[in-house]
Protein backbone atom coordinates (compact mmCIF):
# COMPACT_ATOMS: atom_id res chain seq x y z
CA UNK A 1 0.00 0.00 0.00
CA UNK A 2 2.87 2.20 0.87
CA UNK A 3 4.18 3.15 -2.97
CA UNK A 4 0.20 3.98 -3.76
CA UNK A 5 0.51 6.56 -1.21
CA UNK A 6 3.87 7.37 -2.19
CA UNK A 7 3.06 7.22 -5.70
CA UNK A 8 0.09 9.69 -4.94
CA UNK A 9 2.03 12.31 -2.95
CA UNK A 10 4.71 12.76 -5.60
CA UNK A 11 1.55 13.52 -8.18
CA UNK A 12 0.19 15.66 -6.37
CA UNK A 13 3.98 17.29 -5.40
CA UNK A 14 4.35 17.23 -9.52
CA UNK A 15 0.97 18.92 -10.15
CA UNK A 16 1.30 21.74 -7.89
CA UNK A 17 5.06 22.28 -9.16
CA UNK A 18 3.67 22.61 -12.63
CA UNK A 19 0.29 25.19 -11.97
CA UNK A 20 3.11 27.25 -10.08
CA UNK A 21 5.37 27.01 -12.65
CA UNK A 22 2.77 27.92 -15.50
CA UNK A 23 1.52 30.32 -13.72
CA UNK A 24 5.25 32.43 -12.79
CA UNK A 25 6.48 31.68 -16.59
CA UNK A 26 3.08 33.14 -18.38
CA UNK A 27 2.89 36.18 -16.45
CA UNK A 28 6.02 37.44 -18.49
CA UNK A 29 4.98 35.83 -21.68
CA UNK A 30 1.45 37.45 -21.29
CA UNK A 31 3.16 40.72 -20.91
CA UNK A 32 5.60 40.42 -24.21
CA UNK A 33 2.85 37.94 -26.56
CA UNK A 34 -0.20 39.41 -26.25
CA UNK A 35 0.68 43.02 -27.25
CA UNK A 36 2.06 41.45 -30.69
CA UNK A 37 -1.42 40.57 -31.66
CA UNK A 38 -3.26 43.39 -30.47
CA UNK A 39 -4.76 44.37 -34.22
CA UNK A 40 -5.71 40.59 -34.62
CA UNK A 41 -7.62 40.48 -31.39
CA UNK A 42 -9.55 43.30 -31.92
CA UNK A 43 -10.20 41.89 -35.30
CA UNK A 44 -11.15 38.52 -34.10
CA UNK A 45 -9.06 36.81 -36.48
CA UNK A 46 -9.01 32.99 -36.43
CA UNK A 47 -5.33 32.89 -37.50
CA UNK A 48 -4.32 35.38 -34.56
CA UNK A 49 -6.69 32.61 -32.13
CA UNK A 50 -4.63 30.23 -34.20
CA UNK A 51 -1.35 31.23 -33.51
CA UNK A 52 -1.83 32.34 -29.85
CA UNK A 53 -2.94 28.88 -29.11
CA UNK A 54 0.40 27.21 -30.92
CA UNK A 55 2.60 29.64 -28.58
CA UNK A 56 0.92 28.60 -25.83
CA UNK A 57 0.64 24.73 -26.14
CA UNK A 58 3.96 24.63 -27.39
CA UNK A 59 5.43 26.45 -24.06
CA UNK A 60 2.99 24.03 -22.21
CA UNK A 61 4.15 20.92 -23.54
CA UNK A 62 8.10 21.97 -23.57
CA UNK A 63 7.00 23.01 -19.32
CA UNK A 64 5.32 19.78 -18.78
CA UNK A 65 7.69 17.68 -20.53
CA UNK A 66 10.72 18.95 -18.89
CA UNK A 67 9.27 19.15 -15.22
CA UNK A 68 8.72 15.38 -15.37
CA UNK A 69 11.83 14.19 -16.74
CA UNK A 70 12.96 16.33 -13.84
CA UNK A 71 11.04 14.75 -11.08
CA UNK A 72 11.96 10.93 -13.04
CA UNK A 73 15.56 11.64 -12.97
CA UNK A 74 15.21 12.77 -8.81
CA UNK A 75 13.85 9.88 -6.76
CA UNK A 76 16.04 10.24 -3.83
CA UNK A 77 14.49 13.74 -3.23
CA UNK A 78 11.35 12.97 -3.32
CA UNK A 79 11.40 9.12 -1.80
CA UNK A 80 11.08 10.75 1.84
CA UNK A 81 7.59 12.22 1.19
């Protein structure tokens, strides 16, 4: 029963890493991404929607892929919780 718990903890560790993480690193991009499509918001444009959305998920996916390798390749830190 022990690694369930164990198991769980770290998850949970992992997920709150992450929303912290996202939520410090897009605070800066918000500030330098959005202005560059100011025209295309007020416009409503698809492609601006479009290319927002890439920026974002590909930030998101490079954040969530490194944080895990990270917490794979550190077991002895996290093997007291």
């Amino acid at each position: 029963m022990k690694p369930n718990k164990d198991s769980r903890t770290k998850s949970a560790l992992e997920s709150i890493l992450d929303v912290v993480t996202g939520f410090t690193l897009y605070l800066p991009i918000n500030y330098f991404v959005l202005p560059l499509f100011v025209d295309g918001i007020e416009e409503h444009s698809i492609a601006t929607m479009f290319s927002i959305s890439i920026i974002y998920t590909s930030i998101a996916l490079v954040r969530k892929f490194v944080l895990r390798r990270w917490f794979v390749s550190k077991p002895r830190i996290f093997s007291k919780v």
